[in-house]
N, C-alpha and C. Protein backbone atom coordinates (compact mmCIF):
# COMPACT_ATOMS: atom_id res chain seq x y z
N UNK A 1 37.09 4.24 5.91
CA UNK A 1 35.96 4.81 5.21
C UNK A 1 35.29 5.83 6.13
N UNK A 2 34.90 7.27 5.53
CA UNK A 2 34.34 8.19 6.36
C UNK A 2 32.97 7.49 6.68
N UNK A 3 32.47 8.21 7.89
CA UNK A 3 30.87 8.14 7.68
C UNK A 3 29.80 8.76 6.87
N UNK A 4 30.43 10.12 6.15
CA UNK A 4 29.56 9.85 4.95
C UNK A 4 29.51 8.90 3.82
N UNK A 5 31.06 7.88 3.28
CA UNK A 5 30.92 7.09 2.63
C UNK A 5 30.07 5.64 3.22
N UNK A 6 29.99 5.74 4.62
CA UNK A 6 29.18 4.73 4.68
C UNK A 6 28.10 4.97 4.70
N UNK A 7 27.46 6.23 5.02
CA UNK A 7 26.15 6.21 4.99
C UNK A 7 25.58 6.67 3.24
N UNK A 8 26.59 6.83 2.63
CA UNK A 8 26.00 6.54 1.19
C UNK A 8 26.03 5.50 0.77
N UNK A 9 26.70 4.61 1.66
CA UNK A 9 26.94 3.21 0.53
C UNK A 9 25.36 2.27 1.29
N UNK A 10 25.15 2.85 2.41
CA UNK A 10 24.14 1.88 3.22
C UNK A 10 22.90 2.44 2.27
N UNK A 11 22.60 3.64 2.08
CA UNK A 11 21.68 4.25 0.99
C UNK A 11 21.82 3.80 -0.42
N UNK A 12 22.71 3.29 -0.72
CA UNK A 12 22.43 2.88 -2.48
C UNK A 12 22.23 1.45 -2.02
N UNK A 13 22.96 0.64 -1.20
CA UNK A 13 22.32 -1.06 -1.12
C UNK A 13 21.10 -0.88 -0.90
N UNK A 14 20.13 -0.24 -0.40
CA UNK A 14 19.01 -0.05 -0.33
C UNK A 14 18.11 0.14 -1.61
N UNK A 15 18.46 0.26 -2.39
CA UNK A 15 17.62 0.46 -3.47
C UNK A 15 17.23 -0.30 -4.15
N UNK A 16 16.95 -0.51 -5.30
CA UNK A 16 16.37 -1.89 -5.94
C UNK A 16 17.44 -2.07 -6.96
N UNK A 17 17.95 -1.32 -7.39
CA UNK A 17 19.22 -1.22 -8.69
C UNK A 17 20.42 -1.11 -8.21
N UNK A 18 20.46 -1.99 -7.05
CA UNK A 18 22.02 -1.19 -6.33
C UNK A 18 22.89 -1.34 -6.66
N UNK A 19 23.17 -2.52 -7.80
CA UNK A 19 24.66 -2.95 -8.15
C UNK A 19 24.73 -1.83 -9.19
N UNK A 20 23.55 -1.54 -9.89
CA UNK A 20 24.16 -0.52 -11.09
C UNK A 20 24.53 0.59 -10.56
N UNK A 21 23.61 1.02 -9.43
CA UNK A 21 23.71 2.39 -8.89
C UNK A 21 25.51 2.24 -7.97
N UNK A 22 25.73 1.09 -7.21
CA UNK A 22 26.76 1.41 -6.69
C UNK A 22 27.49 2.09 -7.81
N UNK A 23 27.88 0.75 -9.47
CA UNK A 23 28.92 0.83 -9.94
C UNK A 23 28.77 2.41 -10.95
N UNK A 24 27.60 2.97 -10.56
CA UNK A 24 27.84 4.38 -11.17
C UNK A 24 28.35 5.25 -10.42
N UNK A 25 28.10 4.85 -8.66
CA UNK A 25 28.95 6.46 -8.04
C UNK A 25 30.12 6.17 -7.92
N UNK A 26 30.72 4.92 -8.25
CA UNK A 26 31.91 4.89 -8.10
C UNK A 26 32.81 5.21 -9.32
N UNK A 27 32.62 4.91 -10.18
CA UNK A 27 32.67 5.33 -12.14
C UNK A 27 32.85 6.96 -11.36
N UNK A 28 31.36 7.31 -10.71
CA UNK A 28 31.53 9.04 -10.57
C UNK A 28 32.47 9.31 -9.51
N UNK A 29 32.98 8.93 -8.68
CA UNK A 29 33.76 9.02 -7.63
C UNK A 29 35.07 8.93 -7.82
N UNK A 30 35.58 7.68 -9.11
CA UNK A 30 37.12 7.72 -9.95
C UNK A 30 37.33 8.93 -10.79
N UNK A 31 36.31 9.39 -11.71
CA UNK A 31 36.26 10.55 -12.80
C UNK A 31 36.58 11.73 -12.27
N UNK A 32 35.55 12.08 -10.55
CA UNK A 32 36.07 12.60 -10.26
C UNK A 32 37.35 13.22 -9.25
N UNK A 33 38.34 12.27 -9.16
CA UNK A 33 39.57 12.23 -8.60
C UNK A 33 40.10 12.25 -10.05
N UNK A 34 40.36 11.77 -11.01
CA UNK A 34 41.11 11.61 -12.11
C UNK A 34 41.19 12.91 -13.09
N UNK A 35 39.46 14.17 -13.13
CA UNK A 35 39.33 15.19 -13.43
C UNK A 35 38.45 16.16 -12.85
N UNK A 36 38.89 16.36 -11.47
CA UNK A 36 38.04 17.17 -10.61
C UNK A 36 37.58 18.50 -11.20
N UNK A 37 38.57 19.48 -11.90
CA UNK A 37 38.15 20.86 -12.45
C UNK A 37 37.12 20.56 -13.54
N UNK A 38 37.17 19.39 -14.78
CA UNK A 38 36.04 19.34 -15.43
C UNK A 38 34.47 18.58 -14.62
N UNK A 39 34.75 17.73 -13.85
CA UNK A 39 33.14 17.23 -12.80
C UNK A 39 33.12 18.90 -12.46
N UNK A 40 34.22 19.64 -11.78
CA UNK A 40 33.17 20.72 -11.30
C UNK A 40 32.38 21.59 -12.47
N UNK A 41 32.95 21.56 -13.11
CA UNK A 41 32.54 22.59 -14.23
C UNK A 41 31.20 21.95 -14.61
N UNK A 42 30.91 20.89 -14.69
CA UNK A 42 30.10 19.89 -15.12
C UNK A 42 28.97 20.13 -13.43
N UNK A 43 29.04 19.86 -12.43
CA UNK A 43 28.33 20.44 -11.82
C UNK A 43 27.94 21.75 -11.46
N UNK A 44 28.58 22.60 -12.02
CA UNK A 44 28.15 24.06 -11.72
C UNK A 44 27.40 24.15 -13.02
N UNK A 45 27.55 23.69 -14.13
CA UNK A 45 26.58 23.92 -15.15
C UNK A 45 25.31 23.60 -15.25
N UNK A 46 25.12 22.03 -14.48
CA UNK A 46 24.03 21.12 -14.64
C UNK A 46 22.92 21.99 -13.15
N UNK A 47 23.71 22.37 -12.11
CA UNK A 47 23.19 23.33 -11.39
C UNK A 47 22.68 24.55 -11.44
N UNK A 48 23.59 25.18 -12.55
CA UNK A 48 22.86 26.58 -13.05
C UNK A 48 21.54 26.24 -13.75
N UNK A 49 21.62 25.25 -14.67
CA UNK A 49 20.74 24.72 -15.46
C UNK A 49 19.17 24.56 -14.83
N UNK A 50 19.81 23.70 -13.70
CA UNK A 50 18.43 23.26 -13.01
C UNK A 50 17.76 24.57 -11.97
N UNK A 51 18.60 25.28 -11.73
CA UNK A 51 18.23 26.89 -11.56
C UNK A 51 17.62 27.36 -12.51
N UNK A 52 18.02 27.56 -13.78
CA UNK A 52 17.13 28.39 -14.31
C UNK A 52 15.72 27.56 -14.91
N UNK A 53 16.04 26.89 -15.22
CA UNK A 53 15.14 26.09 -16.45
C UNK A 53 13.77 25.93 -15.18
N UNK A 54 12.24 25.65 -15.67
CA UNK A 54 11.40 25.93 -14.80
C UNK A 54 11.27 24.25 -14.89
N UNK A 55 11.71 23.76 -14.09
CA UNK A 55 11.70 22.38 -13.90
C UNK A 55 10.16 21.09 -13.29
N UNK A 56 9.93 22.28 -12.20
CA UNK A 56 8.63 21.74 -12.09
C UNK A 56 7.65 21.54 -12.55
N UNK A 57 7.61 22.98 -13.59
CA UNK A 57 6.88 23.09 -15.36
C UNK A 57 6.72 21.96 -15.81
N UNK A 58 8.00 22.05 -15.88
CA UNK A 58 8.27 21.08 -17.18
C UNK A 58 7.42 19.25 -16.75
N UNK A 59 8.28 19.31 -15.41
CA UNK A 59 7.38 18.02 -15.23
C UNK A 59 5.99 18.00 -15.11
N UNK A 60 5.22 18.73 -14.68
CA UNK A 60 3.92 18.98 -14.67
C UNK A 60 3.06 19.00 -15.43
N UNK A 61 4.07 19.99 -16.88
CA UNK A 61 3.53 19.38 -18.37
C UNK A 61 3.33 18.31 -18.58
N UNK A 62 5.08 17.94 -18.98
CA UNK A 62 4.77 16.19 -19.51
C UNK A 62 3.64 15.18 -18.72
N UNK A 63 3.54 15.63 -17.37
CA UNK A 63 2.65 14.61 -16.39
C UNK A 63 1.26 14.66 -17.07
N UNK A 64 0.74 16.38 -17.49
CA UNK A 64 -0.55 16.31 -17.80
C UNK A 64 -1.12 15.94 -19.03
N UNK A 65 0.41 16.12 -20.19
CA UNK A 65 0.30 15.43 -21.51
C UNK A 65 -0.12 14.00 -21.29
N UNK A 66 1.13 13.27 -20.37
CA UNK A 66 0.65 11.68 -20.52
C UNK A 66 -0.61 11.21 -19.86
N UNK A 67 -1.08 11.91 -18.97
CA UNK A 67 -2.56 11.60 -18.48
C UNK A 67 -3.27 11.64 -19.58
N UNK A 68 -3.25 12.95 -19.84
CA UNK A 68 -4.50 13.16 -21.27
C UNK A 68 -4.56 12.07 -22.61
N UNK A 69 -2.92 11.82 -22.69
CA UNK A 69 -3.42 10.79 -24.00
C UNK A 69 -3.44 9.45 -23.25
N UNK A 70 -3.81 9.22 -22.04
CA UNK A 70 -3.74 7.34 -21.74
C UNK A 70 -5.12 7.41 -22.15
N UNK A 71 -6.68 8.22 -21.40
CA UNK A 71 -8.22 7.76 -21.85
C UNK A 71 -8.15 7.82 -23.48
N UNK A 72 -7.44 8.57 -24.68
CA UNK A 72 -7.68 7.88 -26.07
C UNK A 72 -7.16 6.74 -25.91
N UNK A 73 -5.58 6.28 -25.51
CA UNK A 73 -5.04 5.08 -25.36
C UNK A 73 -6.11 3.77 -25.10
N UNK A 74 -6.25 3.96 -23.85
CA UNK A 74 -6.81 2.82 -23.66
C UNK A 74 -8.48 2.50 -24.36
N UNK A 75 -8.97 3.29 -25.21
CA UNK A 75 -10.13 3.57 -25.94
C UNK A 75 -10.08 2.71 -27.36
N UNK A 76 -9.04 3.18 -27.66
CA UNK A 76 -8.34 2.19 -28.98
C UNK A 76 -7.88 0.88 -28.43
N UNK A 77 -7.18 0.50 -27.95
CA UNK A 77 -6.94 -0.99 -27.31
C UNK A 77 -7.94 -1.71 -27.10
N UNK A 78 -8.88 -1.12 -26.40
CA UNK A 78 -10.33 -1.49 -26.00
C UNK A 78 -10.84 -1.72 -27.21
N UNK A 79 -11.00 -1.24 -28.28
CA UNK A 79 -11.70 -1.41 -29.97
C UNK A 79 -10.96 -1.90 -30.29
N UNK A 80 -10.20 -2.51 -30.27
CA UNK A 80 -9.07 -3.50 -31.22
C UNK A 80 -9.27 -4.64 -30.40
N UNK A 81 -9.11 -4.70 -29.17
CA UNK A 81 -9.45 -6.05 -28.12
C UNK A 81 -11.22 -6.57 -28.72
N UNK A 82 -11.84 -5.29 -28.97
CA UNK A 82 -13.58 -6.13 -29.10
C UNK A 82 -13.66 -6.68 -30.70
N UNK A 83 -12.59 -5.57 -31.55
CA UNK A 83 -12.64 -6.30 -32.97
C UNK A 83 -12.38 -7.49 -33.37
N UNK A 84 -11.45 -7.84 -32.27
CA UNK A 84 -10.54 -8.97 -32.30
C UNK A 84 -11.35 -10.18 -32.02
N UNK A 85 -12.19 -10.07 -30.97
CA UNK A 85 -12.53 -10.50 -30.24
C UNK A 85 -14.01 -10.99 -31.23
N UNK A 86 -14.82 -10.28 -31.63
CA UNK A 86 -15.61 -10.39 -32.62
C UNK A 86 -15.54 -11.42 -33.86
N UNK A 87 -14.12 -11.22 -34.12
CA UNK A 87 -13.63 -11.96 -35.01
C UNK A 87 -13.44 -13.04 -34.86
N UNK A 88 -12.78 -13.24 -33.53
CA UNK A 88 -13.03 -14.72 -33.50
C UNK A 88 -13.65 -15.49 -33.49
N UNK A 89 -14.90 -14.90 -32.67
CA UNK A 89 -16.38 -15.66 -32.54
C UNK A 89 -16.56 -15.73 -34.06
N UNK A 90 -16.48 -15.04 -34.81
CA UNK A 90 -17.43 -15.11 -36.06
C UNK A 90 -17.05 -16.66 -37.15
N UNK A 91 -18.72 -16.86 -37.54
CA UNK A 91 -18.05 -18.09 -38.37
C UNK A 91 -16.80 -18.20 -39.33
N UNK A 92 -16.24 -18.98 -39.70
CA UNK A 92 -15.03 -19.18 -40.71
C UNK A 92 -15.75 -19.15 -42.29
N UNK A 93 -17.39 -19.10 -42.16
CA UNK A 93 -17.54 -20.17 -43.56
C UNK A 93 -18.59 -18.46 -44.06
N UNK A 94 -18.31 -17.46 -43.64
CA UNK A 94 -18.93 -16.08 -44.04
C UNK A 94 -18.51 -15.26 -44.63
């Protein structure tokens, strides 16, 4: 085993998902010995991709979308927790 395969394999046991993560670079590691010209093609695309496309955008959006809707989120939960909550206290015989 080279030392880059060991020092990738010492980097994925490290993780918290490592059995899945091993058994995916290796899935990726057979695929690509079995069809090297399509993985490349497949990485030169997913690379151009992440070249062009404004990626940091993009995450930055979605980040500031999901901030913005958690204070309605948790506003409604909060009124459904006190309705609830109301309700129970309240007599049965009203």
């Amino acid at each position: 085993m080279s030392s880059t395969k060991k020092a990738a394999s010492k980097e994925v046991k490290a993780g918290c998902c490592e059995g899945q993560l091993h058994a995916w670079v290796e899935a990726a590691e057979k695929a690509a010995h079995r069809e090297p010209v399509k993985c490349a093609f497949i990485a030169f695309i997913s690379g151009l991709l992440i070249t062009l496309l404004p990626v940091g955008q993009i995450v930055g959006g979605l980040t500031r979308l999901g901030l913005a809707l958690v204070r309605p989120a948790l506003i409604v939960l909060g009124a459904m927790k006190l309705i609830e909550e109301i309700e129970q206290r309240r007599p049965r015989g009203e």
